[in-house]
N, C-alpha and C. Protein backbone atom coordinates (compact mmCIF):
# COMPACT_ATOMS: atom_id res chain seq x y z
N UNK A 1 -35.06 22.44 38.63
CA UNK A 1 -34.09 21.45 38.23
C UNK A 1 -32.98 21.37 39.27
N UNK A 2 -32.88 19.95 39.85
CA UNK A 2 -31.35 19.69 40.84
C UNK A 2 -30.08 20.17 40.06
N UNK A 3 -29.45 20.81 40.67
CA UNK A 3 -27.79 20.79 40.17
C UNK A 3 -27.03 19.51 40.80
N UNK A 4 -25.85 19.22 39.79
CA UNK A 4 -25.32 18.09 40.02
C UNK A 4 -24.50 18.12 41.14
N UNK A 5 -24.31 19.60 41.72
CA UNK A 5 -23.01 19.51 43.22
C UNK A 5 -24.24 19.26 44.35
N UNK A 6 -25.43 18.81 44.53
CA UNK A 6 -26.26 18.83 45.45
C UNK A 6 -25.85 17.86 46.29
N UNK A 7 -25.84 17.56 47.62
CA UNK A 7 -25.16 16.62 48.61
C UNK A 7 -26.96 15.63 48.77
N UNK A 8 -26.59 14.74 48.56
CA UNK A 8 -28.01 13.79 48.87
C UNK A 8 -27.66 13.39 49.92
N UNK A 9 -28.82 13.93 50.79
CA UNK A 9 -28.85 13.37 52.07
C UNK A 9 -29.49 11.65 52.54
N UNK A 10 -28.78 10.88 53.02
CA UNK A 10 -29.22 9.99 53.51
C UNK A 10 -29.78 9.41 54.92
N UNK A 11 -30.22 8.76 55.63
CA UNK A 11 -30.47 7.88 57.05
C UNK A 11 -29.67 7.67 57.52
N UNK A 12 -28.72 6.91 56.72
CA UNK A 12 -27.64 6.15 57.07
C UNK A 12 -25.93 7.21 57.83
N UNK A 13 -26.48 8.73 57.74
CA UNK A 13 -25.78 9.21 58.42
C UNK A 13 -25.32 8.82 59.80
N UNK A 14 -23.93 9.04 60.06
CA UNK A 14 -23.21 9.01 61.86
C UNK A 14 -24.26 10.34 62.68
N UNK A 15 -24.39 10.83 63.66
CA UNK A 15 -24.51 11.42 64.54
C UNK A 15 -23.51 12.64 64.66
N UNK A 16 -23.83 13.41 65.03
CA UNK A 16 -22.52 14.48 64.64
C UNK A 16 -21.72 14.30 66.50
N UNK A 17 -20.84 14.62 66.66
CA UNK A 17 -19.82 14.25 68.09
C UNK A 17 -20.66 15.19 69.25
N UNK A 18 -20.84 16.28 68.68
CA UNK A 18 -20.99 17.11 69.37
C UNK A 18 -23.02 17.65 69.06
N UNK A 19 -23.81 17.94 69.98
CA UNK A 19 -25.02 18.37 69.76
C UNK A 19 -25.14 19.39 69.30
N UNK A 20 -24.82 19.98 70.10
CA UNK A 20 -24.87 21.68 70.46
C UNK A 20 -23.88 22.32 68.99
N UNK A 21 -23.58 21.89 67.71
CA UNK A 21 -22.95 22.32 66.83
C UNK A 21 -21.32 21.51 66.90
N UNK A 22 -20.63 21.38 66.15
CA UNK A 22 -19.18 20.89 66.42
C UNK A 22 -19.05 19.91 65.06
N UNK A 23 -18.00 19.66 64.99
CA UNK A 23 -17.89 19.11 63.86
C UNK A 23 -17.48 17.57 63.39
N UNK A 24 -17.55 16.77 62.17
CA UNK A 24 -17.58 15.19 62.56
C UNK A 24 -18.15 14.48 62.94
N UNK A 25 -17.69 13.45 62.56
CA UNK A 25 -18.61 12.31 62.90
C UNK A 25 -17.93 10.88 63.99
N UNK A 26 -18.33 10.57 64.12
CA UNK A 26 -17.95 9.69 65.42
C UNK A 26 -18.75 7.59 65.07
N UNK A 27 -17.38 7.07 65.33
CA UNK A 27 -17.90 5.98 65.15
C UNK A 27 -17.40 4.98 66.74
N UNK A 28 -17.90 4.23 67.30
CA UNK A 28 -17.13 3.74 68.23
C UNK A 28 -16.20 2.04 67.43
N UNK A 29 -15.21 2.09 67.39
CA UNK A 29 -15.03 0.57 67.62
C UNK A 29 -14.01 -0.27 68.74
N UNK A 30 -14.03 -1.16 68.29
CA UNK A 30 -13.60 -1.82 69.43
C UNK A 30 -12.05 -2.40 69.02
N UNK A 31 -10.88 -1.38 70.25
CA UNK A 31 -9.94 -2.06 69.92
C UNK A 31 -8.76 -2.78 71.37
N UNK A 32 -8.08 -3.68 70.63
CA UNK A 32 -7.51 -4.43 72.06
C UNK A 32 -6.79 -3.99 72.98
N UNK A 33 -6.54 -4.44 74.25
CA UNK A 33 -6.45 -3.56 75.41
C UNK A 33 -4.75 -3.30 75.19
N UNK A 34 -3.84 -4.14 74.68
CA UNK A 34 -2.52 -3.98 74.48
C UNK A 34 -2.43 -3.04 73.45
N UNK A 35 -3.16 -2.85 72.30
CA UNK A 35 -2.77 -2.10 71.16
C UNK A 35 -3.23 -0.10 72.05
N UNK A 36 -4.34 -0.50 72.96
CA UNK A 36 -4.52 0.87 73.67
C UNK A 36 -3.39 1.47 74.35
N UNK A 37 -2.76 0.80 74.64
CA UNK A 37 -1.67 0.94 75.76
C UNK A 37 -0.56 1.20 74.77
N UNK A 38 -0.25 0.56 73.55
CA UNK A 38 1.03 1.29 73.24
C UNK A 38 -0.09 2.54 72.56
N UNK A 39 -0.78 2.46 72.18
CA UNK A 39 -0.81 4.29 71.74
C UNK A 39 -0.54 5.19 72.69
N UNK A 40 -1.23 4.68 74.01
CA UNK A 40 -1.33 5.74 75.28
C UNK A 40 0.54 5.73 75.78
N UNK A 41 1.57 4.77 75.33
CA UNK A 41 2.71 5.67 75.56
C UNK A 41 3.44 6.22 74.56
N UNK A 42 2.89 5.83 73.04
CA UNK A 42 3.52 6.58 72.72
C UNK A 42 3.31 8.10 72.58
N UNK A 43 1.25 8.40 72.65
CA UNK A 43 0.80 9.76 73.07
C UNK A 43 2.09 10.29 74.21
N UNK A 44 2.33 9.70 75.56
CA UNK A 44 2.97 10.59 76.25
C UNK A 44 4.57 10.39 75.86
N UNK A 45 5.07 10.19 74.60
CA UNK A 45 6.23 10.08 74.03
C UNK A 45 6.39 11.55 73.68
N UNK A 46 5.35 11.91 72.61
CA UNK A 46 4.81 12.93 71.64
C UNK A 46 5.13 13.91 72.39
N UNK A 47 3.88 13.50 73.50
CA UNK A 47 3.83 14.93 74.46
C UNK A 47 5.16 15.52 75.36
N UNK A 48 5.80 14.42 75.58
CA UNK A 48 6.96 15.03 76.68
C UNK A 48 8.64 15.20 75.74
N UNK A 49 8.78 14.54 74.98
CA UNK A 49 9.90 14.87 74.07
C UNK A 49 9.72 15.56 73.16
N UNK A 50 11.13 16.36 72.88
CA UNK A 50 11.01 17.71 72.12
C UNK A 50 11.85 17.79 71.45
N UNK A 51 12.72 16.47 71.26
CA UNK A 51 13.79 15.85 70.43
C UNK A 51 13.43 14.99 69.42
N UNK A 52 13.13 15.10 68.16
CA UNK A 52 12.89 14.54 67.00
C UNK A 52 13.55 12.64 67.18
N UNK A 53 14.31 13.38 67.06
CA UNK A 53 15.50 11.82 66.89
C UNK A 53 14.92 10.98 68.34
N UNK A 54 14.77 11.46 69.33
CA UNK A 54 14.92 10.49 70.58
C UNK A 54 13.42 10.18 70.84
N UNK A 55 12.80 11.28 70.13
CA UNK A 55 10.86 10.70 69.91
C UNK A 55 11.06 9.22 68.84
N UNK A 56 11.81 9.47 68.23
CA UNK A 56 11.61 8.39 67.02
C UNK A 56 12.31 7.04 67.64
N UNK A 57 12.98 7.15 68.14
CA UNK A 57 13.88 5.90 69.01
C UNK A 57 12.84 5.30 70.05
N UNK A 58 12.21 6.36 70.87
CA UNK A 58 11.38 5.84 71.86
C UNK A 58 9.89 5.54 71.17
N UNK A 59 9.86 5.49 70.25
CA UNK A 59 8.35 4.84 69.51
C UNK A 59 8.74 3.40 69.11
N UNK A 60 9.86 3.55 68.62
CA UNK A 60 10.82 2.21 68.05
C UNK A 60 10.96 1.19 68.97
N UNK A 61 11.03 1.58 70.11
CA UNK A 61 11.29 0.59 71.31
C UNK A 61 10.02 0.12 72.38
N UNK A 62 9.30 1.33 71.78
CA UNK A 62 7.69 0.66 72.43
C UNK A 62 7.15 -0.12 70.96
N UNK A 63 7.32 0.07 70.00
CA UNK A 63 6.70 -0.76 68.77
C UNK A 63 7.03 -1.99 69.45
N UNK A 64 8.90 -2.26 69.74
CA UNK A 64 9.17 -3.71 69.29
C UNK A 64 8.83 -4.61 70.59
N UNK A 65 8.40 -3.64 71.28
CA UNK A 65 7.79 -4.50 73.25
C UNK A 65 9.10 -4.62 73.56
């Protein structure tokens, strides 16, 4: 008899990211070349300020272009 916590496996699974073991799943989509670009400054916002307040100002001012 199945127990009811059994995970049913389907086809329709993603690919896992990694082969060799690793974890997740991975989807590609497609997004626009301006919306890439403010993530990619505000990533190096994140990364180089270490000031709460002046991270939050400089996200604010790349949001508004």
């Amino acid at each position: 008899m199945k127990s009811s916590t059994q995970v049913k496996r389907t086809r329709n699974r993603l690919p896992t990211i990694w082969k060799n073991g690793g974890r997740g799943k991975m989807r590609t989509i497609q997004v626009p070349l301006g919306i890439k670009e403010e993530a990619y400054q505000i990533a190096l916002v994140l990364n180089h300020e270490s000031d709460t307040d002046m991270r939050l100002e400089r996200i604010r001012q790349i949001l508004k272009g």
